[in-house]
C-alpha atoms as a PDB file:
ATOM      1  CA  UNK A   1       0.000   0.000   0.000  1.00  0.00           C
ATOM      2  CA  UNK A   2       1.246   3.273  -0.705  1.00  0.00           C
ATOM      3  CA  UNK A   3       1.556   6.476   1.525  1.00  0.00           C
ATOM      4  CA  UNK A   4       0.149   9.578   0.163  1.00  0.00           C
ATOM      5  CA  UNK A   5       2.294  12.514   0.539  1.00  0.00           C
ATOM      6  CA  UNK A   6       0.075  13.764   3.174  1.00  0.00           C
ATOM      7  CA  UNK A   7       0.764  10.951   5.224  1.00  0.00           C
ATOM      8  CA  UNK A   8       4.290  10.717   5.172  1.00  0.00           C
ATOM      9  CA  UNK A   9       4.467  14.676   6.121  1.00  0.00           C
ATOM     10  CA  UNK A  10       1.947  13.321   9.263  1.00  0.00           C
ATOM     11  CA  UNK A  11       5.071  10.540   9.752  1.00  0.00           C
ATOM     12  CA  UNK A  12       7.101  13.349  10.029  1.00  0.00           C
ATOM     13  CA  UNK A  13       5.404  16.011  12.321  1.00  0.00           C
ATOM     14  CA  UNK A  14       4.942  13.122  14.517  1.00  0.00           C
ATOM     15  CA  UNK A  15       8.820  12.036  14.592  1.00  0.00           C
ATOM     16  CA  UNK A  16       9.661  15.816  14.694  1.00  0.00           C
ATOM     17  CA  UNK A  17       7.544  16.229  17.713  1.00  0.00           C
ATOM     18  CA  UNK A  18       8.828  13.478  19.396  1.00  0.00           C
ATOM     19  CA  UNK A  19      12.525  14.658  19.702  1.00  0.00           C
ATOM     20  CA  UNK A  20      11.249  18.296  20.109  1.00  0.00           C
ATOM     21  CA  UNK A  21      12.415  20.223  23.214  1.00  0.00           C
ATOM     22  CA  UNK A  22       9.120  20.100  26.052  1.00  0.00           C
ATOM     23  CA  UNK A  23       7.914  23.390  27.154  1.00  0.00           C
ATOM     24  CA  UNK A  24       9.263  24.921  30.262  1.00  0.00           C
ATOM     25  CA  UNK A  25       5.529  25.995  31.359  1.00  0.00           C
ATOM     26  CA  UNK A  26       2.614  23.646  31.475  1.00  0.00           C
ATOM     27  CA  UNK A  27      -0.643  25.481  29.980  1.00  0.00           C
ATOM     28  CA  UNK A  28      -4.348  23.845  29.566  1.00  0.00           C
ATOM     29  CA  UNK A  29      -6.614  24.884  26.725  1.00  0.00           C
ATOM     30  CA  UNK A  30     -10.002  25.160  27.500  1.00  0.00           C
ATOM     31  CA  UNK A  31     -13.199  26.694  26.300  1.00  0.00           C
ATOM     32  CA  UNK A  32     -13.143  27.185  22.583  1.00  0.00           C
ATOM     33  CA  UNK A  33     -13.860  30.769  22.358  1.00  0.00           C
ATOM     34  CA  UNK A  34     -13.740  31.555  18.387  1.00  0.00           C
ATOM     35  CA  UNK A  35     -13.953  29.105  15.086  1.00  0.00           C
ATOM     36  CA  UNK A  36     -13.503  31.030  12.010  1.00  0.00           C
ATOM     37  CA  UNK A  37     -13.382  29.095   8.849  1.00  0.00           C
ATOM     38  CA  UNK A  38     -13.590  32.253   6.778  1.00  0.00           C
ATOM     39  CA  UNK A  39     -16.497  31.082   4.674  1.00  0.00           C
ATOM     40  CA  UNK A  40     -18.329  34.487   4.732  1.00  0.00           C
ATOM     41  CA  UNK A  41     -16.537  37.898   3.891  1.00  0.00           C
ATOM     42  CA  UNK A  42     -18.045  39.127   7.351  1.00  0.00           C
ATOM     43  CA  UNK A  43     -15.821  36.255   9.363  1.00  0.00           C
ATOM     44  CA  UNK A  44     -12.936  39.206   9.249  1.00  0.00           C
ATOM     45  CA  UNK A  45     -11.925  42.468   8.770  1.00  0.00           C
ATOM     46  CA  UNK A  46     -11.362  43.666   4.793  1.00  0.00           C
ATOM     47  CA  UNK A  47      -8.706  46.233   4.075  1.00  0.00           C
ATOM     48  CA  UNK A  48      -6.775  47.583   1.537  1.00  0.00           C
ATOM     49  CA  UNK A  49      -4.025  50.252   1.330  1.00  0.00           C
ATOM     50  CA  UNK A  50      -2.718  50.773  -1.932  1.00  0.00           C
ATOM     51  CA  UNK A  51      -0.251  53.207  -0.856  1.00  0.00           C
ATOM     52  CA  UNK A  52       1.193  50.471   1.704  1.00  0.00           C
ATOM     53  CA  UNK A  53       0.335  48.112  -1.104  1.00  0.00           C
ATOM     54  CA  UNK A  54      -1.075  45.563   1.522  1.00  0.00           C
ATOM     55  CA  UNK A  55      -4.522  44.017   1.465  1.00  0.00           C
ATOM     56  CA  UNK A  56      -6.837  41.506   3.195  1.00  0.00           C
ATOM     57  CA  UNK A  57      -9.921  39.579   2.737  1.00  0.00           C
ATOM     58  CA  UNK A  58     -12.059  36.589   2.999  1.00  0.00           C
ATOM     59  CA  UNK A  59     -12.365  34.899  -0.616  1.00  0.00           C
ATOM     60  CA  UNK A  60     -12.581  31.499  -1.898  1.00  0.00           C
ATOM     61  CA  UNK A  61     -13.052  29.860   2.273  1.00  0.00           C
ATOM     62  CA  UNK A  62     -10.082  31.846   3.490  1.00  0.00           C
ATOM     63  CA  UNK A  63      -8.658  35.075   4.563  1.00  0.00           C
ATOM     64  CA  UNK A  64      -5.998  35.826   2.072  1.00  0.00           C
ATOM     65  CA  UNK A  65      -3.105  38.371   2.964  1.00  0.00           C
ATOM     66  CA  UNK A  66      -0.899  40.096   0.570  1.00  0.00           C
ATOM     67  CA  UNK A  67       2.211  42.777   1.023  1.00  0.00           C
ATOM     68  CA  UNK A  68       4.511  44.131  -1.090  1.00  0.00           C
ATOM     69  CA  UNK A  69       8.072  45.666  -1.372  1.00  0.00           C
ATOM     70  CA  UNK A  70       8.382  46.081   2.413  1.00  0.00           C
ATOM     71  CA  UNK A  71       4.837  45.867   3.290  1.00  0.00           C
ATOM     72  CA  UNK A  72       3.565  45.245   6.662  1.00  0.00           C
ATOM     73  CA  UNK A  73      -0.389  44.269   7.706  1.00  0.00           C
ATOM     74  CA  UNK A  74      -2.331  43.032  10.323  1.00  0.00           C
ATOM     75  CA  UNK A  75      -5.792  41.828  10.144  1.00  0.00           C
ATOM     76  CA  UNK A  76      -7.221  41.954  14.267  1.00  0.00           C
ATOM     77  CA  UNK A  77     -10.395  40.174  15.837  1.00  0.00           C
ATOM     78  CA  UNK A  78     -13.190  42.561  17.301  1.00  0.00           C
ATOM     79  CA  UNK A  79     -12.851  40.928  20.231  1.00  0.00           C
ATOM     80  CA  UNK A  80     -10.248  41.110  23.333  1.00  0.00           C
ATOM     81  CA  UNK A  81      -8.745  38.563  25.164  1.00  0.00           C
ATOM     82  CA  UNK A  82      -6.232  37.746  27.781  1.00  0.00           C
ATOM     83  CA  UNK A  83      -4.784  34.354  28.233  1.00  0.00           C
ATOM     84  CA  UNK A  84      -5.643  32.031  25.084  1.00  0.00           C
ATOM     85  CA  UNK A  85      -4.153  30.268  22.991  1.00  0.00           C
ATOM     86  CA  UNK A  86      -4.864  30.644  18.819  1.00  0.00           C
ATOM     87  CA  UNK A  87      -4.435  28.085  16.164  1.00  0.00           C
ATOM     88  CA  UNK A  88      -4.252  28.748  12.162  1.00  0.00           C
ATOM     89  CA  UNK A  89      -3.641  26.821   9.016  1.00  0.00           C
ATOM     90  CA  UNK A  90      -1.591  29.080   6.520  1.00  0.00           C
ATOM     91  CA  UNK A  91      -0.632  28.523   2.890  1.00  0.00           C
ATOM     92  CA  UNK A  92       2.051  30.219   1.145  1.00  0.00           C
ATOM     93  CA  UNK A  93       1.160  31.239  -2.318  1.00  0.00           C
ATOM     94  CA  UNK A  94       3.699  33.570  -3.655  1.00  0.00           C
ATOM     95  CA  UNK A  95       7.779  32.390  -4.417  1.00  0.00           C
ATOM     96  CA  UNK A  96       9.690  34.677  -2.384  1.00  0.00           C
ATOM     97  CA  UNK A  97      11.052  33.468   0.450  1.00  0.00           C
ATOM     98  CA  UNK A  98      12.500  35.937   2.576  1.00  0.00           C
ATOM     99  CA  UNK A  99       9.083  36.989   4.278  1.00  0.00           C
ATOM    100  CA  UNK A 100       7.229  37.242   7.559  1.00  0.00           C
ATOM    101  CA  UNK A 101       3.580  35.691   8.933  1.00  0.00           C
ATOM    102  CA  UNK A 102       2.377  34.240  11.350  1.00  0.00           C
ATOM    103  CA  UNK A 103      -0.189  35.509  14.374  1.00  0.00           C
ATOM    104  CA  UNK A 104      -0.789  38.087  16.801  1.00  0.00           C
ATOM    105  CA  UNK A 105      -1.886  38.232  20.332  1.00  0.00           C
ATOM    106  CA  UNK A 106      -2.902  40.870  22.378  1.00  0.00           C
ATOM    107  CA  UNK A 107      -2.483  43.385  19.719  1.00  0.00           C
ATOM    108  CA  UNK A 108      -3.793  46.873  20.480  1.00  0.00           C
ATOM    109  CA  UNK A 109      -7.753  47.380  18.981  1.00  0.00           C
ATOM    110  CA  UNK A 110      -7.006  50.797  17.828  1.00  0.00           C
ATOM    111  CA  UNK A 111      -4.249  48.684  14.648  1.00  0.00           C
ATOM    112  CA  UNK A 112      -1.383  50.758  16.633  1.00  0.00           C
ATOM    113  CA  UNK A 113       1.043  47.565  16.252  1.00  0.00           C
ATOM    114  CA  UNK A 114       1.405  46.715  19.714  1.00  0.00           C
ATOM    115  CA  UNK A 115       1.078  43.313  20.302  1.00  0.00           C
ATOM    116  CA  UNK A 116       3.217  40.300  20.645  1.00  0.00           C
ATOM    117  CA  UNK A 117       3.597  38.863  17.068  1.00  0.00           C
ATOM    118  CA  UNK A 118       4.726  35.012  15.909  1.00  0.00           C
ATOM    119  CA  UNK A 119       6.230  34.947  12.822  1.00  0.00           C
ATOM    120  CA  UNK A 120       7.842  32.050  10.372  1.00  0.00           C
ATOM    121  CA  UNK A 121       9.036  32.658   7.035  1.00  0.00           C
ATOM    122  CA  UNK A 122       9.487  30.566   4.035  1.00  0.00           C
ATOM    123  CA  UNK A 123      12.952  29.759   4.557  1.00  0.00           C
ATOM    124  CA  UNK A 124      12.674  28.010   7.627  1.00  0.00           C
ATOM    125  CA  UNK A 125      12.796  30.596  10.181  1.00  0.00           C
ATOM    126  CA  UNK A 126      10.694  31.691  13.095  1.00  0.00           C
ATOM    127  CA  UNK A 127      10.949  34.690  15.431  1.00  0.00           C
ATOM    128  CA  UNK A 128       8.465  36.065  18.318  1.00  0.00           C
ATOM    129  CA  UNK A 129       8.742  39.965  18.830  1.00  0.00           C
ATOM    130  CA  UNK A 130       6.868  42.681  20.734  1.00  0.00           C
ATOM    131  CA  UNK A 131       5.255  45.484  18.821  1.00  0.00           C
ATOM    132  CA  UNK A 132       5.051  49.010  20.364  1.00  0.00           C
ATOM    133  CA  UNK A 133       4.317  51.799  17.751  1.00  0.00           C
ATOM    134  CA  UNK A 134       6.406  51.380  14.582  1.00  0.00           C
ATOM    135  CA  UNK A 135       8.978  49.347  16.701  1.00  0.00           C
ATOM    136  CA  UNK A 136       8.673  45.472  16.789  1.00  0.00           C
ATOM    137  CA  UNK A 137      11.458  44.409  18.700  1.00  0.00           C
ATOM    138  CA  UNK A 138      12.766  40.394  18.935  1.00  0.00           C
ATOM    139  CA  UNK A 139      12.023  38.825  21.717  1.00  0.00           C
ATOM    140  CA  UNK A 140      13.314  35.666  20.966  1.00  0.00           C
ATOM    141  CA  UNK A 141      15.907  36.424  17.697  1.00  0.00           C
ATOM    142  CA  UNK A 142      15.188  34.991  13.996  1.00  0.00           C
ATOM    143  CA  UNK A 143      15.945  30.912  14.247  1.00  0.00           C
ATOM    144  CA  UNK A 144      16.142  28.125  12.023  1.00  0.00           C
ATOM    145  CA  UNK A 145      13.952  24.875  13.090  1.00  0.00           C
ATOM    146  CA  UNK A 146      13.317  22.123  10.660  1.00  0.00           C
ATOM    147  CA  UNK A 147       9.795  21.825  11.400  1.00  0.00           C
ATOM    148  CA  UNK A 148       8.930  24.802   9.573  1.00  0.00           C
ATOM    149  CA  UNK A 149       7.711  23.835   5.305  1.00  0.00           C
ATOM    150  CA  UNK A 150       9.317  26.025   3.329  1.00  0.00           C
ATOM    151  CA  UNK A 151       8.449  27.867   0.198  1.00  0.00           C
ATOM    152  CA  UNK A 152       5.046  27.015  -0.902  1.00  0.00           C
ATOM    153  CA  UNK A 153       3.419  24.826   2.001  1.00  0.00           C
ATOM    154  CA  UNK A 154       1.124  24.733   4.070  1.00  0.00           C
ATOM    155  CA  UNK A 155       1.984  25.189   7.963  1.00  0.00           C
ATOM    156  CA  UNK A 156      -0.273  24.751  10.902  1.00  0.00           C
ATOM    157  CA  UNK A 157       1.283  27.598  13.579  1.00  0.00           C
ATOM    158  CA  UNK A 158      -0.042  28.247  17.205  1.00  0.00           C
ATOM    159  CA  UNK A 159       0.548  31.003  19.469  1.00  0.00           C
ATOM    160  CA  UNK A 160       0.662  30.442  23.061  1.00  0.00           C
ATOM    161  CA  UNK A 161      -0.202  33.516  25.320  1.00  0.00           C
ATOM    162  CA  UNK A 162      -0.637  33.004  28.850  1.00  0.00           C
ATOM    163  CA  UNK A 163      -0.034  35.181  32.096  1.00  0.00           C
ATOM    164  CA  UNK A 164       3.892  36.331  31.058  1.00  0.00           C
ATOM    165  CA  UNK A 165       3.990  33.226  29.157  1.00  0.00           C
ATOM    166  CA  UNK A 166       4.716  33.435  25.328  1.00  0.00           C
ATOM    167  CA  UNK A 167       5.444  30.043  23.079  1.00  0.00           C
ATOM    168  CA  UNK A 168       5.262  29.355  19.268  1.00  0.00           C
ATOM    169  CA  UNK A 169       4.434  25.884  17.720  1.00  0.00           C
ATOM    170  CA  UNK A 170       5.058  25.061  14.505  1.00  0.00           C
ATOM    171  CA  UNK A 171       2.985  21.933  13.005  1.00  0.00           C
ATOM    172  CA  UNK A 172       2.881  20.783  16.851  1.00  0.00           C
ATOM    173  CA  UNK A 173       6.320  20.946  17.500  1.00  0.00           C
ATOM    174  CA  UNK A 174       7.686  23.685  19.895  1.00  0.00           C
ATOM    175  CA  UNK A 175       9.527  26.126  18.609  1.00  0.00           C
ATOM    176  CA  UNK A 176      10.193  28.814  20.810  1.00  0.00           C
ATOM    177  CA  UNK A 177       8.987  30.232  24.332  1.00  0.00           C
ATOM    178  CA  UNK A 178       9.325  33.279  26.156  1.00  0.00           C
ATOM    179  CA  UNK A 179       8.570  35.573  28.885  1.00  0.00           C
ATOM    180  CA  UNK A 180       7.082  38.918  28.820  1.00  0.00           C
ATOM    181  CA  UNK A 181       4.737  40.836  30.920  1.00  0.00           C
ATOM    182  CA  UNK A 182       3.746  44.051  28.892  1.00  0.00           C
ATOM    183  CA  UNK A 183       0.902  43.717  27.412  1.00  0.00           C
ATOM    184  CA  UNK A 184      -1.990  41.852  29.446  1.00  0.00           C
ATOM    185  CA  UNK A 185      -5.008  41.890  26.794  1.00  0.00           C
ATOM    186  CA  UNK A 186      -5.866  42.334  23.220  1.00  0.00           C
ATOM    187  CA  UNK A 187      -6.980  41.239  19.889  1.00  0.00           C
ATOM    188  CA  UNK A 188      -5.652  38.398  18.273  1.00  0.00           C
ATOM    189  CA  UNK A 189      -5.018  38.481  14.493  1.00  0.00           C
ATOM    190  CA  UNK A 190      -2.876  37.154  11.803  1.00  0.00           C
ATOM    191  CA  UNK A 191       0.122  39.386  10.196  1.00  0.00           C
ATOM    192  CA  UNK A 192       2.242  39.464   6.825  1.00  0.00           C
ATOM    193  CA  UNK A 193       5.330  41.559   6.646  1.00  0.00           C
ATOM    194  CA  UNK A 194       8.286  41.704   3.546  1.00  0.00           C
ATOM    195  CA  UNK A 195      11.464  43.466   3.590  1.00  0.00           C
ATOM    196  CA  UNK A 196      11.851  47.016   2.137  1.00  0.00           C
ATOM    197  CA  UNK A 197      14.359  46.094  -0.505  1.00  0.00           C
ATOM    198  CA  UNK A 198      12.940  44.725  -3.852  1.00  0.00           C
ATOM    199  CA  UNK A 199      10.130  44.393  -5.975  1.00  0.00           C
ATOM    200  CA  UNK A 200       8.664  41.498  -3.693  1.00  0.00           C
ATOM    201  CA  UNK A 201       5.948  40.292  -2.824  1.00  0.00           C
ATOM    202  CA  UNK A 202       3.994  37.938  -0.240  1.00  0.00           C
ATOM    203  CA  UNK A 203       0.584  35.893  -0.776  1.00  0.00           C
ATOM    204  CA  UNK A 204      -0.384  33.886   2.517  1.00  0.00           C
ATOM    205  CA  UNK A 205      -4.176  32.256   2.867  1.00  0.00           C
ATOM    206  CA  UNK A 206      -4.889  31.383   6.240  1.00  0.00           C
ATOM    207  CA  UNK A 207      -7.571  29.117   7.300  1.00  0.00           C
ATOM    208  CA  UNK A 208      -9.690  27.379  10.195  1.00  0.00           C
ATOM    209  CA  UNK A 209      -8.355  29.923  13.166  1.00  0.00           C
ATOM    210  CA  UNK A 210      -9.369  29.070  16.668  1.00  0.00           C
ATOM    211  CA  UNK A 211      -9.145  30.767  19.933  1.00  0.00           C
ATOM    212  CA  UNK A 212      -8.948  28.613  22.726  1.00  0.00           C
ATOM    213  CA  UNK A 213      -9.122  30.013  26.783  1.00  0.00           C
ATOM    214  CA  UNK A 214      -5.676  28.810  28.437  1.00  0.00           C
ATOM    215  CA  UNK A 215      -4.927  28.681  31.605  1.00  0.00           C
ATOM    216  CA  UNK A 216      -1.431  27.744  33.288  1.00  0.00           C
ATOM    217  CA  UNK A 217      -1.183  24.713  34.532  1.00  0.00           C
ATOM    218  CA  UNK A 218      -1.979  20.900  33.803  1.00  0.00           C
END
């Protein structure tokens, strides 16, 4: 019997996760507080800046994000929350690879850019940084990790924000986790960014995003 292709990359999330590092905080999901499955263009926010060249919208069952040539969006929930954690499917749809998405938490309502951001990019990187203003500072640097599909794939990320307790998962393996106690409560949201130099650009659909109550402990 053969495997089909989307087996063998299930083989491999599951070998990846077991030889993955275990987190350093123990966190419960509970309630599920959100499903969005973007089959309605009122699931999300639209918007469109031409002069940013960024835009975002629900179309064809997802929310599709574009920048370009050092664009930077975010597209935020209506609702706040404090400790959850958020899950989303993304597909890259665009070649270059030296980009930025991923999700928000706790991002400021009024689309000021504070927030706590987790980012991967197509070539196999991943970063978690705190917005405030036009700053978004690293909290934990720009990494390689294995478990991260590059180029055109589809990854499964999910953002972990809990009391001072910050952690990014890539296709359920753990890659990063950090502390950080500035911001408390927020939207949540999903983000594209590119780099200034070029004539770039970035295409990401994301899909099925759920918020999930956490608290810490088992």
């Amino acid at each position: 019997m053969q495997l089909t292709r989307l087996t063998l990359l299930s083989m491999v999330f599951i070998l990846l996760a077991a030889c993955a590092r275990q987190p350093t905080q123990a966190v419960t999901a509970g309630e599920l507080l959100r499903d969005v499955r973007f089959d309605d263009p009122r699931d999300w926010e639209s918007y469109r800046d031409p002069a940013l060249q960024v835009e975002g919208q629900v179309v064809d069952g997802v929310y599709r994000m574009t920048a370009r040539n050092g664009g930077f969006m975010w597209a935020l929930s209506d609702e706040l929350y404090d400790d959850v954690i958020v899950e989303v499917e993304t597909e890259q749809q665009s070649d270059f690879a030296d980009n930025a998405y991923g999700l928000m938490c706790r991002a400021a309502p009024d689309a000021a850019g504070d927030g706590y951001y987790f980012f991967i990019s197509a070539d196999g990187y991943y970063t978690i940084r705190r917005g405030a203003g036009s700053e978004v500072d690293a909290l934990v640097q720009w990494t390689a990790h294995d478990a991260i599909q590059q180029g055109r794939a589809f990854n499964r990320l999910r953002a972990v924000c809990v009391a001072d307790y910050l952690a990014l998962y890539v296709n359920n393996v753990l890659v990063a986790e950090v502390r950080d106690r500035r911001y408390q409560r927020g939207a949540v949201g999903m983000t594209v960014a590119l780099p200034e130099d070029g004539d770039n650009d970035i295409v990401i659909a994301f899909d099925n995003l759920r918020v999930f109550a956490a608290t810490i402990g088992d």
